[in-house]
PDB file of N, CA and C in Angstrom:
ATOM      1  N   UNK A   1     -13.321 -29.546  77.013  1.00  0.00           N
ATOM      2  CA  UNK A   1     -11.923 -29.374  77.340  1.00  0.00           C
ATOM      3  C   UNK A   1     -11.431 -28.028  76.807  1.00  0.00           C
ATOM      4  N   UNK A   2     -10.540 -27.608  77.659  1.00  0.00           N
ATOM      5  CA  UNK A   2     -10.226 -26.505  77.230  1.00  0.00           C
ATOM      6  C   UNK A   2      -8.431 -26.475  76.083  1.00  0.00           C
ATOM      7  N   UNK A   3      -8.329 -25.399  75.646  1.00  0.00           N
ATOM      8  CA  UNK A   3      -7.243 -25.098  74.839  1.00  0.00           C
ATOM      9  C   UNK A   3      -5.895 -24.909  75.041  1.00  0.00           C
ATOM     10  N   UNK A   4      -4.725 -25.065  74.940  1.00  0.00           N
ATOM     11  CA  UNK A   4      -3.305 -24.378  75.405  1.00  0.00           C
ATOM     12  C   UNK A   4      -3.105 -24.388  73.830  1.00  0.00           C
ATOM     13  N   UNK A   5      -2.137 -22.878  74.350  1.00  0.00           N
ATOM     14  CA  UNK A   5      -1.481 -22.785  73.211  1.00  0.00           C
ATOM     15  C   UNK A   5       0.022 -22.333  73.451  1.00  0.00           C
ATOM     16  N   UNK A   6       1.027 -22.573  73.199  1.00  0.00           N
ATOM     17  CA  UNK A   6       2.352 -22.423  73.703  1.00  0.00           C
ATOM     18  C   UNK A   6       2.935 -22.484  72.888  1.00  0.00           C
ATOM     19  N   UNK A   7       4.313 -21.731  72.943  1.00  0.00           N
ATOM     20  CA  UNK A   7       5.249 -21.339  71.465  1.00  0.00           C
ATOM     21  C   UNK A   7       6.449 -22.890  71.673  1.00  0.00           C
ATOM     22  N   UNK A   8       6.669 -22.423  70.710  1.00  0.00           N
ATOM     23  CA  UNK A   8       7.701 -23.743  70.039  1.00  0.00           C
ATOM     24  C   UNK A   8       8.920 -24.010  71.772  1.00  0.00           C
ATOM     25  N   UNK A   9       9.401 -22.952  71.716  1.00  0.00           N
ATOM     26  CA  UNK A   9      10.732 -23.241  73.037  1.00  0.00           C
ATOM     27  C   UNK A   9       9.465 -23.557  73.816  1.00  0.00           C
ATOM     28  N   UNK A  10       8.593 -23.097  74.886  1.00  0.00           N
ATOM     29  CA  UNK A  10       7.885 -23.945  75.948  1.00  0.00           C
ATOM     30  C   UNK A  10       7.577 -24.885  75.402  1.00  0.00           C
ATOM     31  N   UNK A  11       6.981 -25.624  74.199  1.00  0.00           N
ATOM     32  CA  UNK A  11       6.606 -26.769  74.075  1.00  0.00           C
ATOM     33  C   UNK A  11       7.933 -27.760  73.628  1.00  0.00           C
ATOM     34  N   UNK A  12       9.003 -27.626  73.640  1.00  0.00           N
ATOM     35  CA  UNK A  12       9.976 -28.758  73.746  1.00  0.00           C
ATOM     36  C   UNK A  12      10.423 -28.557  75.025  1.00  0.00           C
ATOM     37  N   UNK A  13      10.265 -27.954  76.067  1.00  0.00           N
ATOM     38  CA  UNK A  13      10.633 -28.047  77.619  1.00  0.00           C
ATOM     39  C   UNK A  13       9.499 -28.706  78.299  1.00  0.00           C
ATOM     40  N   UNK A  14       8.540 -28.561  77.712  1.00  0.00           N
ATOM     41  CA  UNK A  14       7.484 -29.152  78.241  1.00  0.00           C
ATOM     42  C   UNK A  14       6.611 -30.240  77.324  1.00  0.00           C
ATOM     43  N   UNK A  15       7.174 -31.092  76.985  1.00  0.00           N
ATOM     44  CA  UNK A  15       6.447 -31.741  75.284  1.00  0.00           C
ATOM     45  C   UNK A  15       5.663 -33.241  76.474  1.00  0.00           C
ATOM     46  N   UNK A  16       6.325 -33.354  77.727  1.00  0.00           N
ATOM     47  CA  UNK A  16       5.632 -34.364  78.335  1.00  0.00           C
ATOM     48  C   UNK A  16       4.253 -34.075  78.880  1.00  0.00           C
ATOM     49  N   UNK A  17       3.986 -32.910  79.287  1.00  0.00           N
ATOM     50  CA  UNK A  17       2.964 -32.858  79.999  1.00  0.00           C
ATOM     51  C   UNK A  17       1.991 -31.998  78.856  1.00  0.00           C
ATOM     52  N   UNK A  18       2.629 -31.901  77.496  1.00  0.00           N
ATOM     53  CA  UNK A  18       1.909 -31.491  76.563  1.00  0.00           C
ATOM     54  C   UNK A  18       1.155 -32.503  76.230  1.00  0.00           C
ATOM     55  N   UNK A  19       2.284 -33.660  75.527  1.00  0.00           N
ATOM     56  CA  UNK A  19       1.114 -34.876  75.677  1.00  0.00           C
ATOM     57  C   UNK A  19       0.138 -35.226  76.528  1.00  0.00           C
ATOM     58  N   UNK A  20       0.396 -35.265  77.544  1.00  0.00           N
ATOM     59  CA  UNK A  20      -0.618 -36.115  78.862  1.00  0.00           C
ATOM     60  C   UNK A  20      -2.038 -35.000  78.475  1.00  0.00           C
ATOM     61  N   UNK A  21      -2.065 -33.797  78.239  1.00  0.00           N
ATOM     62  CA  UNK A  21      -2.676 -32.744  77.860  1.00  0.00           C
ATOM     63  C   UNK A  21      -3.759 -33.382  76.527  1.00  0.00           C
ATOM     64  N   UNK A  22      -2.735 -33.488  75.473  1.00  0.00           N
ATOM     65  CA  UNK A  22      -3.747 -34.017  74.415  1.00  0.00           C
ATOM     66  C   UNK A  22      -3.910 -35.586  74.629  1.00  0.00           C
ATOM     67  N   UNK A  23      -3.595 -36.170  74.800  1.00  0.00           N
ATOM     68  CA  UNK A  23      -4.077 -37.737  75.527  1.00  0.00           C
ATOM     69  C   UNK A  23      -5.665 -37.217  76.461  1.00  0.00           C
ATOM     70  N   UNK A  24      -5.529 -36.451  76.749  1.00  0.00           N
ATOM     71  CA  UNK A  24      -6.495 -35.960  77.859  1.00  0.00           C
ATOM     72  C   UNK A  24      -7.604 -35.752  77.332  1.00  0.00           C
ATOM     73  N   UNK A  25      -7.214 -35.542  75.477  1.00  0.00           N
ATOM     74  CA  UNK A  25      -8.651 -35.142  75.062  1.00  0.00           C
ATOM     75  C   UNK A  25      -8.744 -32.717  74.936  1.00  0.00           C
ATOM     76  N   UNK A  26      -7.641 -32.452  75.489  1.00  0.00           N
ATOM     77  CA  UNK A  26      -7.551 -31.174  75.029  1.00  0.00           C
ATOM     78  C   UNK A  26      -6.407 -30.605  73.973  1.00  0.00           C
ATOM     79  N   UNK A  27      -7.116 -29.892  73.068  1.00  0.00           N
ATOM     80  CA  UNK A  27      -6.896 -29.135  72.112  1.00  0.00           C
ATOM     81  C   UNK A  27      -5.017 -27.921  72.518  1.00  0.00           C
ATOM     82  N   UNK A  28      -4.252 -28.833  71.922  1.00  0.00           N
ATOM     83  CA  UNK A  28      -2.780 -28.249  72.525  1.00  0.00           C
ATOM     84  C   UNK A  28      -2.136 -27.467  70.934  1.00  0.00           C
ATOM     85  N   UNK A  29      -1.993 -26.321  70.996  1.00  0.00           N
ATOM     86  CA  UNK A  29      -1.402 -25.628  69.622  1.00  0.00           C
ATOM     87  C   UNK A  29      -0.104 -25.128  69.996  1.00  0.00           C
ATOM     88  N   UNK A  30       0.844 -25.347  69.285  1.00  0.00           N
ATOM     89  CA  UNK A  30       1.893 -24.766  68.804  1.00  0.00           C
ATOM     90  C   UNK A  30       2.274 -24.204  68.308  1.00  0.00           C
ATOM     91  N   UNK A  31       2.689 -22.454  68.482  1.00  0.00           N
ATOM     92  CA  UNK A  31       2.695 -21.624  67.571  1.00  0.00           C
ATOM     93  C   UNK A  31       4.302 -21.159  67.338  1.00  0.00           C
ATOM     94  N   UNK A  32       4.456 -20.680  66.638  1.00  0.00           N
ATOM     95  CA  UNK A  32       6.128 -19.659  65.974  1.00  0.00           C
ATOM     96  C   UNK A  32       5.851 -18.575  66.090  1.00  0.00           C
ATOM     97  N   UNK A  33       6.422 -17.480  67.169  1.00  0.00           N
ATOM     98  CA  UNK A  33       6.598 -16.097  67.222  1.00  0.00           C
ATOM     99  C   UNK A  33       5.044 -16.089  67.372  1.00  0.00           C
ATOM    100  N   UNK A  34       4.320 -16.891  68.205  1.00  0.00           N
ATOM    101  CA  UNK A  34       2.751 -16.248  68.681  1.00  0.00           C
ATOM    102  C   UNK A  34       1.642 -16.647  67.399  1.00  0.00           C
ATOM    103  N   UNK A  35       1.977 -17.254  66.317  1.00  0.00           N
ATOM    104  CA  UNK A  35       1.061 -17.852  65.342  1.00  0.00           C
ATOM    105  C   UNK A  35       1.435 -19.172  65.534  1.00  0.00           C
ATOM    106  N   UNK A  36      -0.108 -19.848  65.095  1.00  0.00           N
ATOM    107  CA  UNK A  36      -0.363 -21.174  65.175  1.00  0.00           C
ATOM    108  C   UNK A  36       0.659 -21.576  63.822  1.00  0.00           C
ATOM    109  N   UNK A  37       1.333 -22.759  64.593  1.00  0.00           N
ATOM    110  CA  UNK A  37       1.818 -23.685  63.690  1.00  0.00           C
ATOM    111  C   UNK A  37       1.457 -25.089  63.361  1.00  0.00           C
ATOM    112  N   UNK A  38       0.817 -25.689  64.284  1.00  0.00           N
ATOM    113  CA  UNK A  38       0.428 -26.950  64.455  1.00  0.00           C
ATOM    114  C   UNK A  38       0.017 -27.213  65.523  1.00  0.00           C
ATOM    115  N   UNK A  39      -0.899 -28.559  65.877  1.00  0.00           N
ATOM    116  CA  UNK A  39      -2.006 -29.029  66.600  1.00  0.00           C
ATOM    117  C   UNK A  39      -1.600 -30.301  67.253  1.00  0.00           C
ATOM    118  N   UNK A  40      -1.216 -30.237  68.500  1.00  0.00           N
ATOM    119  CA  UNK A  40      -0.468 -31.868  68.741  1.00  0.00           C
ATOM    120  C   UNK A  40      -1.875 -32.772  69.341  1.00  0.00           C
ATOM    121  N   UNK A  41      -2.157 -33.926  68.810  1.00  0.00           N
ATOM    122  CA  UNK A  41      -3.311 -34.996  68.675  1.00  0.00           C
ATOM    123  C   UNK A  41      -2.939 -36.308  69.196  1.00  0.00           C
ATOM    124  N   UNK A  42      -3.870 -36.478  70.038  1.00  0.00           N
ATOM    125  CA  UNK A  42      -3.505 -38.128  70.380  1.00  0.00           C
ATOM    126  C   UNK A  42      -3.576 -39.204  69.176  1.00  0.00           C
ATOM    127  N   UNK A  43      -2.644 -40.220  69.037  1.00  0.00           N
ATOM    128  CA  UNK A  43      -3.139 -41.123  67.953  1.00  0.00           C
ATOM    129  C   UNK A  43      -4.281 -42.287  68.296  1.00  0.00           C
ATOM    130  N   UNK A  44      -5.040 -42.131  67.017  1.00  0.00           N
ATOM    131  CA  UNK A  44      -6.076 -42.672  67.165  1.00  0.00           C
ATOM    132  C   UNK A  44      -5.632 -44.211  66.441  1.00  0.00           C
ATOM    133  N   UNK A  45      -5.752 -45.246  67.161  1.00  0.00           N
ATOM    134  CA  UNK A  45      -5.255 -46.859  66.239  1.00  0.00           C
ATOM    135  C   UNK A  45      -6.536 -46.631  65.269  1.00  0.00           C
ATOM    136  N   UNK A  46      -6.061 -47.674  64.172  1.00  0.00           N
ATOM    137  CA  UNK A  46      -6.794 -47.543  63.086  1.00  0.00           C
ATOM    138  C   UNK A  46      -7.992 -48.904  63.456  1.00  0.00           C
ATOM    139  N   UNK A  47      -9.268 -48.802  62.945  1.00  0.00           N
ATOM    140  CA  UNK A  47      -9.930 -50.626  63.197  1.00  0.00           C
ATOM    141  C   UNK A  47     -10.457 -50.330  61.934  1.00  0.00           C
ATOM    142  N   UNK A  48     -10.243 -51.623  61.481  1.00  0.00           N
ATOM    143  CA  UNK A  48     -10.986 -51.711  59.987  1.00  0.00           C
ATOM    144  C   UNK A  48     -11.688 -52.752  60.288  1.00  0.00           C
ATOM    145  N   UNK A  49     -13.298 -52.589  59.826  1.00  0.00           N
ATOM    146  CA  UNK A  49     -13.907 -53.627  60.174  1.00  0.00           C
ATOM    147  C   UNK A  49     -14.603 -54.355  58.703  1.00  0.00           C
ATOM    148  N   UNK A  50     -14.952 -55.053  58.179  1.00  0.00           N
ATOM    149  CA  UNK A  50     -15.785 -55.363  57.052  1.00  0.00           C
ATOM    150  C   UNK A  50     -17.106 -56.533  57.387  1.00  0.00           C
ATOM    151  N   UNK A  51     -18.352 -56.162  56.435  1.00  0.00           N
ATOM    152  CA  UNK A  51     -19.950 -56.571  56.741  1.00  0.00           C
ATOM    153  C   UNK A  51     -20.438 -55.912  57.559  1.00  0.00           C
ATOM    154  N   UNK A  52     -20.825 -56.347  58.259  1.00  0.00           N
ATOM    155  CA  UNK A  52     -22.080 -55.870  58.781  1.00  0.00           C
ATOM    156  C   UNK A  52     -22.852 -56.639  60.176  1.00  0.00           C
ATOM    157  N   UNK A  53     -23.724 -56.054  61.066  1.00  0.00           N
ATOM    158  CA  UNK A  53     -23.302 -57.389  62.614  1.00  0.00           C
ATOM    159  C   UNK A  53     -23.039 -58.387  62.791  1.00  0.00           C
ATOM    160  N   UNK A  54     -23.525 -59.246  62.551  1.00  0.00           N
ATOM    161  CA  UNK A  54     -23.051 -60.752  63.009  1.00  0.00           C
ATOM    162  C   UNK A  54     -21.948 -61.342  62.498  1.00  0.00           C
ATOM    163  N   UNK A  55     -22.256 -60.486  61.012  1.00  0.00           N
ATOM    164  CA  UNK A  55     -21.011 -61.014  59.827  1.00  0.00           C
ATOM    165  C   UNK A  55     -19.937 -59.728  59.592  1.00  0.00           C
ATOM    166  N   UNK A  56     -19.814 -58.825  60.718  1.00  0.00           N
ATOM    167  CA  UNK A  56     -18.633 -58.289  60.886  1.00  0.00           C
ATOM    168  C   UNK A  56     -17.869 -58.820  61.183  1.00  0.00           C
ATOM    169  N   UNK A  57     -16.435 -58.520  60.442  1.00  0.00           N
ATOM    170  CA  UNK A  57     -14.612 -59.042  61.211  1.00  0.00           C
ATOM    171  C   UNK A  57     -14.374 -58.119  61.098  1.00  0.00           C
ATOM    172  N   UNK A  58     -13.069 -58.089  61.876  1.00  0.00           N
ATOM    173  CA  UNK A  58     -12.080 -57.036  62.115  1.00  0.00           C
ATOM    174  C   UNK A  58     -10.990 -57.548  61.406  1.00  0.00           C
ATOM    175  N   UNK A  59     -10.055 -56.401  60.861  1.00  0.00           N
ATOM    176  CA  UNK A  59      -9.190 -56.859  59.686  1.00  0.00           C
ATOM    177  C   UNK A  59      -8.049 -56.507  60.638  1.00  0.00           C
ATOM    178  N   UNK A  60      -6.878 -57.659  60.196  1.00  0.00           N
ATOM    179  CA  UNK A  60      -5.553 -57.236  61.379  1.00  0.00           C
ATOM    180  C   UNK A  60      -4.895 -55.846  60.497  1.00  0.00           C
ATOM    181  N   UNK A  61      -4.376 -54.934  61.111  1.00  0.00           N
ATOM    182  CA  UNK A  61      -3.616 -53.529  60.544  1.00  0.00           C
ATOM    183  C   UNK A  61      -2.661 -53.815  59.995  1.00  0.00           C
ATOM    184  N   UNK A  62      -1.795 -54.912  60.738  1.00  0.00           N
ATOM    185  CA  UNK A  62      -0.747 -55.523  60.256  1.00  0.00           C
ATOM    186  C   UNK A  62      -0.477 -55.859  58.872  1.00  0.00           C
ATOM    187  N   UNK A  63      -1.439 -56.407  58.233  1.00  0.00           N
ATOM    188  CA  UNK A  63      -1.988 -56.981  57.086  1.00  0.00           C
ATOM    189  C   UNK A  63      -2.431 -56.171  56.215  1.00  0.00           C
ATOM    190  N   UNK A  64      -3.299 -55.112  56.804  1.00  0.00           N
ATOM    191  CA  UNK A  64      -4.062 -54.352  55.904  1.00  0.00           C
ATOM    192  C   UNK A  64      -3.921 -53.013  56.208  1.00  0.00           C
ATOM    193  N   UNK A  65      -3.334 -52.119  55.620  1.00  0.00           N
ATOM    194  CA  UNK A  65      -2.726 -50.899  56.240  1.00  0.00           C
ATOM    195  C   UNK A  65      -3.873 -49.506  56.195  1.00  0.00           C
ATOM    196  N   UNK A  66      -4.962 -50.072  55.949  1.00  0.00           N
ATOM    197  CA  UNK A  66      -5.858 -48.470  56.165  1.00  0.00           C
ATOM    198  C   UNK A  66      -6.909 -49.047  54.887  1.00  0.00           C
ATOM    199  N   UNK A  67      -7.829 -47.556  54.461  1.00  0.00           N
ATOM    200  CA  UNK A  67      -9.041 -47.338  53.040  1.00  0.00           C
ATOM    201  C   UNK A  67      -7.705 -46.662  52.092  1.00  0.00           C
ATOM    202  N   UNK A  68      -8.358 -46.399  51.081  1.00  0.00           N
ATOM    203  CA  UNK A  68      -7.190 -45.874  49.791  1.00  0.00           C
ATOM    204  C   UNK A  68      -8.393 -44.369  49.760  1.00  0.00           C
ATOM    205  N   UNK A  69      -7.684 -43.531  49.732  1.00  0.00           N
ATOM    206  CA  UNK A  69      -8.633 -42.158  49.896  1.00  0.00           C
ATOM    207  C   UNK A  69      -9.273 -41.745  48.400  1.00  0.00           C
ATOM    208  N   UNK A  70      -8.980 -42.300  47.186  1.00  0.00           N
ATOM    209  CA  UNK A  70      -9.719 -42.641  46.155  1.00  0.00           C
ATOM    210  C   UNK A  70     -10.998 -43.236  46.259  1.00  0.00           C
ATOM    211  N   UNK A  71     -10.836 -44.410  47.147  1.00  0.00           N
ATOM    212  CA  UNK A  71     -11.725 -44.888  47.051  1.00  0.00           C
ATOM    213  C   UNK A  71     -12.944 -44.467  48.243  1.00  0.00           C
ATOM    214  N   UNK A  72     -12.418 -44.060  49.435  1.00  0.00           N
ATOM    215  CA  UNK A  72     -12.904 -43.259  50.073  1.00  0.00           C
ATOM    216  C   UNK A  72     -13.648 -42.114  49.376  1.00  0.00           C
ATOM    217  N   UNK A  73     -13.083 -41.351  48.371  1.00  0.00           N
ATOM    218  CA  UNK A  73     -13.732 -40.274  47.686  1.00  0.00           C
ATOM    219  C   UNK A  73     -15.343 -41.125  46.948  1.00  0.00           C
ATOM    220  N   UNK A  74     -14.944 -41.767  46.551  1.00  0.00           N
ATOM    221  CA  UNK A  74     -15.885 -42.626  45.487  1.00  0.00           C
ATOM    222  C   UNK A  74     -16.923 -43.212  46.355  1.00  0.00           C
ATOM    223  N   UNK A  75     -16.594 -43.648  47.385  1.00  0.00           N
ATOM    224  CA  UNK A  75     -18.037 -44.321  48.273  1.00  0.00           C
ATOM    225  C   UNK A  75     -18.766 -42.795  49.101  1.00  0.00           C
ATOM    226  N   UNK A  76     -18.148 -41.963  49.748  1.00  0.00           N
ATOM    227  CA  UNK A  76     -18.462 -40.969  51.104  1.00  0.00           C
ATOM    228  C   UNK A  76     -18.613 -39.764  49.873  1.00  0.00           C
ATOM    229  N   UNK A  77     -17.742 -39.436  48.775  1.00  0.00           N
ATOM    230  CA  UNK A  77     -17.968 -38.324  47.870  1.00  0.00           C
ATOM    231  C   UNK A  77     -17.650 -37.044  49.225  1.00  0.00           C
ATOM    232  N   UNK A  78     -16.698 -37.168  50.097  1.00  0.00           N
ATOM    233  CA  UNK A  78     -16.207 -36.094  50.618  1.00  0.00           C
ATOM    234  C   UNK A  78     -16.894 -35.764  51.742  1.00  0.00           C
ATOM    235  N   UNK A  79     -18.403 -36.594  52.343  1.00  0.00           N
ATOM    236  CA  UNK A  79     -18.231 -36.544  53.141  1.00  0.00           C
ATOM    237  C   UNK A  79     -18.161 -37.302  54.660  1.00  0.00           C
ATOM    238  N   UNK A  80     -17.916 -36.295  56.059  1.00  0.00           N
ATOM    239  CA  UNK A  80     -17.176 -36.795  57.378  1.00  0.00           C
ATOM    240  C   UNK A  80     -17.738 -38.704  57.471  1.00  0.00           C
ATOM    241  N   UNK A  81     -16.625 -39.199  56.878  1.00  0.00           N
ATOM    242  CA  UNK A  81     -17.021 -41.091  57.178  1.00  0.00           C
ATOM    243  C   UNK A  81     -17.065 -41.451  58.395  1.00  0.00           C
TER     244      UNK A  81
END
């Protein structure tokens, strides 16, 4: 996929088809006066799963709101989980 990059005024005249853009899976930047300011991203839902195949579940989000990035540090030690 390819890139857009568009300054702050085009991207609030156009913030709909910016989305449909990163929904799409392409890389949409937002810059101030021609520098990058930020990166608009589709949201990704969270799945938390715990065990292992047969004796995997899925944990409701509702309930359980994410990993604690402490502890994330402590199992992965920094790295891509």
């Amino acid at each position: 996929m390819g890139v857009t990059k568009v300054n702050m005024h085009q991207a609030k005249s156009q913030l709909s088809q910016l989305v449909e853009k990163a929904l799409a899976g392409e890389r949409v930047v937002i810059a101030r006066a021609g520098e990058p300011v930020v990166d608009l991203v589709a949201h990704k839902p969270v799945r938390v799963t715990f065990g292992l195949g047969k004796h995997e579940a899925e944990c409701d989000p509702e309930i359980f709101d994410g990993t604690d990035q402490d502890i994330n540090e402590l199992f992965y030690q920094g790295s891509d989980q």
